[in-house]
N, C-alpha and C. Protein backbone atom coordinates (compact mmCIF):
# COMPACT_ATOMS: atom_id res chain seq x y z
N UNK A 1 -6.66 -4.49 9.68
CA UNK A 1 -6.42 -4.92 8.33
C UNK A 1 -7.20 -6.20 8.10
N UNK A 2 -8.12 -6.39 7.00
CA UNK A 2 -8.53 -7.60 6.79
C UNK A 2 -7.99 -8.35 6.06
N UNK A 3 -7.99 -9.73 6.04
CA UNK A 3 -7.11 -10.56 5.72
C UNK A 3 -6.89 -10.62 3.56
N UNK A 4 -6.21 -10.83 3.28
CA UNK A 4 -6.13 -10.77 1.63
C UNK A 4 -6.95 -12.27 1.34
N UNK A 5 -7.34 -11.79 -0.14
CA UNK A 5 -8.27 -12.93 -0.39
C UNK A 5 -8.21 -13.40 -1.68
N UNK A 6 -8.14 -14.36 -2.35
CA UNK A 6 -7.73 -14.56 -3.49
C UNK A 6 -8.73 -15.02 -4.79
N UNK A 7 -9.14 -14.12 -5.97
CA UNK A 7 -10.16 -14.39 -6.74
C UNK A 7 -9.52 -14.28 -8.03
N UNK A 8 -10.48 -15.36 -9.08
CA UNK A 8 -9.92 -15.71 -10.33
C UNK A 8 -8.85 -14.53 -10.87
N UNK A 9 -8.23 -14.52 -11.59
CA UNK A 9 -6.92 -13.34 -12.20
C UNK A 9 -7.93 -12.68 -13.31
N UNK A 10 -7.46 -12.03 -13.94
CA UNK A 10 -8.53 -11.71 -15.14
C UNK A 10 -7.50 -12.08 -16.55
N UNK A 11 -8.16 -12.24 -17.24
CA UNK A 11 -8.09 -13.12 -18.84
C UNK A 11 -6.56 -12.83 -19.09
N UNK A 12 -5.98 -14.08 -19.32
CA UNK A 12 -4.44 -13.66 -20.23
C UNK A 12 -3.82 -13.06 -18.56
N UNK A 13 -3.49 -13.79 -18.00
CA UNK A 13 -2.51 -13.44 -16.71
C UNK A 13 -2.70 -14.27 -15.73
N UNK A 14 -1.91 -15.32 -15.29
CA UNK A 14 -1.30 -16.54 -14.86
C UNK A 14 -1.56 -16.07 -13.32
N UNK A 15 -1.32 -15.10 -12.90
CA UNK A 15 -1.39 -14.32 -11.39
C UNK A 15 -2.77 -14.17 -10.72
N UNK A 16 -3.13 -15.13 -10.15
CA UNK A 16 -4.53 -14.92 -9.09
C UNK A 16 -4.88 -13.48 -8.86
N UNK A 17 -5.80 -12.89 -8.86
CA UNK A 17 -5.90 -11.67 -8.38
C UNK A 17 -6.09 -11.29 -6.91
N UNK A 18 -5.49 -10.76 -6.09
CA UNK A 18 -5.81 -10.35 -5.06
C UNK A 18 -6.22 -9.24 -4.22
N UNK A 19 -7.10 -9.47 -3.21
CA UNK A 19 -7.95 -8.22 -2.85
C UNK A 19 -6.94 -7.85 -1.23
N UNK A 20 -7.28 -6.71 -0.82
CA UNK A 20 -6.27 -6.45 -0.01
C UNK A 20 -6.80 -4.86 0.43
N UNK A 21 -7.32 -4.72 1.79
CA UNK A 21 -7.85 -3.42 2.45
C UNK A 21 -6.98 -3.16 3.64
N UNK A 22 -6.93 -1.84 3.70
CA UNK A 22 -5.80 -1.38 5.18
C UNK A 22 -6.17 -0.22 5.61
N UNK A 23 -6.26 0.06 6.36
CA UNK A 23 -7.10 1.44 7.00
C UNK A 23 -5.53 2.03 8.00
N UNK A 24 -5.40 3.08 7.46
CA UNK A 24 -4.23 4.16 8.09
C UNK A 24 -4.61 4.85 9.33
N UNK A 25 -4.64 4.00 10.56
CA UNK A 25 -5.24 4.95 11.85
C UNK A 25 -4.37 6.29 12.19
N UNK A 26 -3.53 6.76 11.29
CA UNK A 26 -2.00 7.92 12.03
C UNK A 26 -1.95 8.04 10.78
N UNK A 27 -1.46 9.56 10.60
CA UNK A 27 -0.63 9.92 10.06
C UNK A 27 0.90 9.37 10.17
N UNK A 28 1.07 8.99 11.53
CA UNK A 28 2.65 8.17 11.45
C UNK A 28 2.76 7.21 10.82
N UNK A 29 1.35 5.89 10.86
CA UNK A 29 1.66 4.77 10.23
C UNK A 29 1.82 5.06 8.34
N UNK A 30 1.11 6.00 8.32
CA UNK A 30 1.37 6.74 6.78
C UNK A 30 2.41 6.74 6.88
N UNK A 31 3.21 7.61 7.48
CA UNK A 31 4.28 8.41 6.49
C UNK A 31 5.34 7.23 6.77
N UNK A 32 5.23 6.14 7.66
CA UNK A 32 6.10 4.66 7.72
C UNK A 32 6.09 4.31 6.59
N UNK A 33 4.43 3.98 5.83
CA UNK A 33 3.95 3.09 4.71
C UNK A 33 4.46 3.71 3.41
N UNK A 34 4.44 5.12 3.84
CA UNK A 34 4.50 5.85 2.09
C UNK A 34 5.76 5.35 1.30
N UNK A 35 5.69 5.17 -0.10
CA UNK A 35 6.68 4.81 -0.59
C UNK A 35 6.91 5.88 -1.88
N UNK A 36 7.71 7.51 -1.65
CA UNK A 36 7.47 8.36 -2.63
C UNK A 36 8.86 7.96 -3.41
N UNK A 37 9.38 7.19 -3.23
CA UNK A 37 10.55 6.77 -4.47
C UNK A 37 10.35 6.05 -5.38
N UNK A 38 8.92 5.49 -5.40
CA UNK A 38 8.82 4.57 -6.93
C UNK A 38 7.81 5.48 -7.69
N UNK A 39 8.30 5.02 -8.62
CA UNK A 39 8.51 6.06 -10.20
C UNK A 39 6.52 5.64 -10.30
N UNK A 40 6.06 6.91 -11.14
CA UNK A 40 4.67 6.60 -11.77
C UNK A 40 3.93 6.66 -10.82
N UNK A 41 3.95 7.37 -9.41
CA UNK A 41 2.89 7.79 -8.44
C UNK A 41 2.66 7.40 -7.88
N UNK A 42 4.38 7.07 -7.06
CA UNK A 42 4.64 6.68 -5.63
C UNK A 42 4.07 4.96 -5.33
N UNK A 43 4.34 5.05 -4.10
CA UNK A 43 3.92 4.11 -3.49
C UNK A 43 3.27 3.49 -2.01
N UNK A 44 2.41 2.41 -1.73
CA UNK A 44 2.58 2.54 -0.51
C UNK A 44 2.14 1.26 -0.16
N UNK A 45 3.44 0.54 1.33
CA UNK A 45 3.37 -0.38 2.13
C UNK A 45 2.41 -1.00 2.89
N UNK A 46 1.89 -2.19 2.29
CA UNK A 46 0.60 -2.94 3.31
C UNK A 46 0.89 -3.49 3.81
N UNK A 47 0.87 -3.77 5.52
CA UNK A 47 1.52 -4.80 6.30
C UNK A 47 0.49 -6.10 5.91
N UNK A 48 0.59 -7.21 5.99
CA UNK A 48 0.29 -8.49 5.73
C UNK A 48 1.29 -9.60 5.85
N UNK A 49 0.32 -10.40 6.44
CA UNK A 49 1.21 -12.07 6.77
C UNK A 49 0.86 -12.92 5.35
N UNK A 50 0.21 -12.19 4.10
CA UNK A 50 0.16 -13.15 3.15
C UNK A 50 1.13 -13.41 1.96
N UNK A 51 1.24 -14.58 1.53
CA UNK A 51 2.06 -14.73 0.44
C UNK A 51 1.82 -14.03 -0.64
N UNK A 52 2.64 -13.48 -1.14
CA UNK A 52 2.69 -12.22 -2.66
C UNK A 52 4.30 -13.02 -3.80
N UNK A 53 3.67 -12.39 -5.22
CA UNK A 53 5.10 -12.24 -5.40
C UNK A 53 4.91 -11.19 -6.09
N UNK A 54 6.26 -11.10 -6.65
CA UNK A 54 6.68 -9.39 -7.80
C UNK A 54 5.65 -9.97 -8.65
N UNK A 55 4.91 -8.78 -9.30
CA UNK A 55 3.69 -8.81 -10.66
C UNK A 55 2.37 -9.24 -9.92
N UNK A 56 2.28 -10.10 -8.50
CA UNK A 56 0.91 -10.10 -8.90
C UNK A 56 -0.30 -8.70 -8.62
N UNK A 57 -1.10 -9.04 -9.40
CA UNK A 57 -2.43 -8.24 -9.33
C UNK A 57 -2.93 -7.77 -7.80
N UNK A 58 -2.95 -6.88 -7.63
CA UNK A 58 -3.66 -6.61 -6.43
C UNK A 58 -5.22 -5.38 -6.69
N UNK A 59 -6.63 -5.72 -6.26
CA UNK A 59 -7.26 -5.01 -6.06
C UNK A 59 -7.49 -4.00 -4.88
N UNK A 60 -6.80 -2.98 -3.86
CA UNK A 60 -6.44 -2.20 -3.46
C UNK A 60 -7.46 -1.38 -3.07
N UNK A 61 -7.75 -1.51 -1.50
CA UNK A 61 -8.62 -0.46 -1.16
C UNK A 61 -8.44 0.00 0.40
N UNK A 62 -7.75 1.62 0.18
CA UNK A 62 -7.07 1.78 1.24
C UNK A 62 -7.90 2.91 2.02
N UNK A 63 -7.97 2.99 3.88
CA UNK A 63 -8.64 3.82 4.23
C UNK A 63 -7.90 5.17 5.25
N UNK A 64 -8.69 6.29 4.83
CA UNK A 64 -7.63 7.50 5.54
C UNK A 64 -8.18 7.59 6.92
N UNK A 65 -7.38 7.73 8.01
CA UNK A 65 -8.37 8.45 9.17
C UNK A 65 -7.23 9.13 9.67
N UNK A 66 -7.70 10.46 10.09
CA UNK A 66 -9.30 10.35 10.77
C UNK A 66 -10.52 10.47 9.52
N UNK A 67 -9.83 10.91 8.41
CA UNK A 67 -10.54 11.85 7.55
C UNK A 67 -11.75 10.91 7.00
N UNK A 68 -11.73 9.33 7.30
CA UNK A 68 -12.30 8.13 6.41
C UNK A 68 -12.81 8.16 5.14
N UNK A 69 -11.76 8.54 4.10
CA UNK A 69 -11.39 8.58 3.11
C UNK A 69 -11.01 7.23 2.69
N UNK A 70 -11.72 6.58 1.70
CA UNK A 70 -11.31 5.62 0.81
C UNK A 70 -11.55 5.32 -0.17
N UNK A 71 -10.03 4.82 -0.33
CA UNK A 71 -9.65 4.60 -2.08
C UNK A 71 -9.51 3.51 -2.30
N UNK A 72 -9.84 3.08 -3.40
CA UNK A 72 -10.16 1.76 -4.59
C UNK A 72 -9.29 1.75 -5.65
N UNK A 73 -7.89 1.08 -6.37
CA UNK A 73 -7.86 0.69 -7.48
C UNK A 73 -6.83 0.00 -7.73
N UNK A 74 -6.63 -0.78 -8.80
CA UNK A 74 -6.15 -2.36 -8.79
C UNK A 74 -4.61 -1.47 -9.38
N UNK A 75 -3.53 -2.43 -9.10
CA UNK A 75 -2.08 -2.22 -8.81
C UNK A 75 -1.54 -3.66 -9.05
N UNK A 76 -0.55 -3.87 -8.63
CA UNK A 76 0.57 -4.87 -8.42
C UNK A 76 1.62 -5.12 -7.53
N UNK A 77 1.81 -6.04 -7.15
CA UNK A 77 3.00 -6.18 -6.12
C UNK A 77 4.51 -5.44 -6.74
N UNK A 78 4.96 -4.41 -6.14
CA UNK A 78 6.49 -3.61 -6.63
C UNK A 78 7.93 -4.15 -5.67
N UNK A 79 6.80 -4.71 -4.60
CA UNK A 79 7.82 -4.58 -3.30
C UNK A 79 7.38 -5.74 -2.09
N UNK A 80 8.28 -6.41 -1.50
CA UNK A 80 8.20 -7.55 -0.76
C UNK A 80 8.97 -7.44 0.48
N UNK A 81 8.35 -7.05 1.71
CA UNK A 81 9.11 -7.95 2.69
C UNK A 81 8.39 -8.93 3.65
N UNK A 82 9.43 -10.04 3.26
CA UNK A 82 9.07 -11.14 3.95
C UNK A 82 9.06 -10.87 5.28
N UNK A 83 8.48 -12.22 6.06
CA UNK A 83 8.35 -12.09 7.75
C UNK A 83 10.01 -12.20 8.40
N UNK A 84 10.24 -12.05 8.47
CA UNK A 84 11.76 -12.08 9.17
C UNK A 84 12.30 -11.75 10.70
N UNK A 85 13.01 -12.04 11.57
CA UNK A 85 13.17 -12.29 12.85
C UNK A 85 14.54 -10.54 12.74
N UNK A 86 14.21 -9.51 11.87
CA UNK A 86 15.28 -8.47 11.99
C UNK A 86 13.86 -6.99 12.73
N UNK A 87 12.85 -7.64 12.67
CA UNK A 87 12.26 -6.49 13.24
C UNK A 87 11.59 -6.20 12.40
N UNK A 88 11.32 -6.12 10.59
CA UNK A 88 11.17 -5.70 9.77
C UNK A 88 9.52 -6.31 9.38
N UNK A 89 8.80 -5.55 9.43
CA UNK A 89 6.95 -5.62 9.41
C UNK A 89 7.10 -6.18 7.86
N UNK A 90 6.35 -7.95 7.92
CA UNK A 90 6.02 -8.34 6.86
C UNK A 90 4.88 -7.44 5.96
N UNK A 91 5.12 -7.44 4.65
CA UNK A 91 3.83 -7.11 3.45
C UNK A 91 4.36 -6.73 2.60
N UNK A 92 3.88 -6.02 1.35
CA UNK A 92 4.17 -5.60 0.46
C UNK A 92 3.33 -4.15 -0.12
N UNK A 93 4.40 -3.79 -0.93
CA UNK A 93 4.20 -2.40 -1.48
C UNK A 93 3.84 -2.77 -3.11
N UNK A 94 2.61 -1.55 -2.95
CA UNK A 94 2.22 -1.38 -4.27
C UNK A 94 2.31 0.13 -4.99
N UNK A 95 2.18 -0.11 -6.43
CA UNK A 95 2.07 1.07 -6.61
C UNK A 95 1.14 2.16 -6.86
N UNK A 96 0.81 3.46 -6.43
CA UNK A 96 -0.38 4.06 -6.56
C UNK A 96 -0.66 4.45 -8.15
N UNK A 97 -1.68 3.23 -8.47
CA UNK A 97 -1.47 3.49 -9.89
C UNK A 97 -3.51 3.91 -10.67
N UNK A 98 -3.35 3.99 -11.61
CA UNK A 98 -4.71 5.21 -12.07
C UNK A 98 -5.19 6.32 -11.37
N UNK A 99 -6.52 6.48 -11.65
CA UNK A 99 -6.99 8.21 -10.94
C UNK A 99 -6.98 7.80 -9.44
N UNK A 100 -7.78 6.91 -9.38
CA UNK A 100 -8.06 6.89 -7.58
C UNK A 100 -6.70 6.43 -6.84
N UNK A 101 -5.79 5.64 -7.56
CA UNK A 101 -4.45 5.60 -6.58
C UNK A 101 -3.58 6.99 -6.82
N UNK A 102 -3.79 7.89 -8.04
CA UNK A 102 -3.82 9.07 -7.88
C UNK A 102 -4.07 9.96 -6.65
N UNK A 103 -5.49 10.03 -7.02
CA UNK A 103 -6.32 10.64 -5.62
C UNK A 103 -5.45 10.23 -4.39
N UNK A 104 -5.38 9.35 -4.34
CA UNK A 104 -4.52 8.59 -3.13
C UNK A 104 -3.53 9.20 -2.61
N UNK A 105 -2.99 9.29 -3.63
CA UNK A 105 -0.71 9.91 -3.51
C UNK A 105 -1.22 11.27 -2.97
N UNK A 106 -2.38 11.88 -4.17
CA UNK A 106 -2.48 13.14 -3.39
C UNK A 106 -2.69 13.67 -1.70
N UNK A 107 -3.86 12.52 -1.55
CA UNK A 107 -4.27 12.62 -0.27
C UNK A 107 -2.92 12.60 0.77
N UNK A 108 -2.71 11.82 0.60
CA UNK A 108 -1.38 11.38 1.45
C UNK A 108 -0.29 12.60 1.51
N UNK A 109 0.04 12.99 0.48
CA UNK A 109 1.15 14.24 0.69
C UNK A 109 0.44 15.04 0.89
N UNK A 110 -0.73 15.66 1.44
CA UNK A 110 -1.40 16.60 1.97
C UNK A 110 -1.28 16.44 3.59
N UNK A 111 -1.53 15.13 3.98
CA UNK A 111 -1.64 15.14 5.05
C UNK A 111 -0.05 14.61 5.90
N UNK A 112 0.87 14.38 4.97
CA UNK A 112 2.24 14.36 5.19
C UNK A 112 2.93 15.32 5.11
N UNK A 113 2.03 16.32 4.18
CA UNK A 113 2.83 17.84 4.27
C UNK A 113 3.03 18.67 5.99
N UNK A 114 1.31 18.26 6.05
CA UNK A 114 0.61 18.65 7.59
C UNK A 114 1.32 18.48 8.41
N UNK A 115 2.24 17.37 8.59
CA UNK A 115 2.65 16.45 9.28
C UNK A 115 4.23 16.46 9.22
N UNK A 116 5.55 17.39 8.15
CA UNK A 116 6.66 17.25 7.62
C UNK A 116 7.58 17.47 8.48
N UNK A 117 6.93 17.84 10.05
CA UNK A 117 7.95 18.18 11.28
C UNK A 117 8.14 17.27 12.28
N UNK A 118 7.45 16.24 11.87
CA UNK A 118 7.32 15.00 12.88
C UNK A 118 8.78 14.01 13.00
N UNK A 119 9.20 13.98 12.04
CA UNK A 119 10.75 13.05 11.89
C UNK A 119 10.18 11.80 11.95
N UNK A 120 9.50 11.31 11.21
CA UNK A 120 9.03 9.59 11.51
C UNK A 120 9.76 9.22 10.52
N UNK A 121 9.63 7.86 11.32
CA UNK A 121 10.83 6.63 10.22
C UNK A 121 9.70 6.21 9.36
N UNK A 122 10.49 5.42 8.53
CA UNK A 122 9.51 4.78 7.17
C UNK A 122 10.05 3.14 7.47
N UNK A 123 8.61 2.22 6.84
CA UNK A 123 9.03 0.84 7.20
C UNK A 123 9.43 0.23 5.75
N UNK A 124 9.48 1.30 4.92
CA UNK A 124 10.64 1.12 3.85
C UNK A 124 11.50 1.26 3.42
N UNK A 125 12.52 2.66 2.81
CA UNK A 125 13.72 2.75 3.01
C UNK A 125 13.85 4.22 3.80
């Protein structure tokens, strides 16, 4: 994961914009990350040690493997967990939002379908 990076917000929005890449080596760490309970086309968990809050901007570019598939498109922070001493993997969740975070959700339940006998936990709920 490369580190998040922070560039001007765009016009009329108080919220820095932030850039933020994660490359999915497993299908397990997927189906941990996926977040199919938020409304408007799902979601999904970026581990990170950086500071976020609810609303800000995120520019979003996530990678599939093995398939190295990647997707591009700007979102927002939906979801927060802090660093905490309960076990619980700091970052935050965004939501898969326009065509390419579209493309995205799709990709993902294709290869989670592939995958629906595995019993993996999620590092969300």
């Amino acid at each position: 994961m490369e580190p998040s990076q922070k560039v001007p917000a765009p016009a009329g929005n108080n919220h820095p914009l932030h850039e933020l890449s994660h490359t999915f080596d497993s299908v397990k760490a997927l189906q941990k990350a996926y977040m199919p309970f938020v409304r408007d086309g799902g979601g999904i968990f970026i581990q990170t040690q950086k500071t976020f809050h609810l609303g800000d901007p995120v520019a979003v570019i996530l990678t599939l493997s093995p398939e190295k598939r990647t997707f591009s498109f700007m979102s927002e922070v939906i979801w927060i967990s802090p660093n905490t001493e309960h076990g619980q993997k700091p970052g935050i969740g965004v939501r898969c939002a326009g065509p390419e975070g579209e493309a995205f959700r799709e990709a993902v339940i294709q290869l989670l379908g592939q995958a629906k006998e595995l019993g993996l936990e999620s590092d969300t709920m």
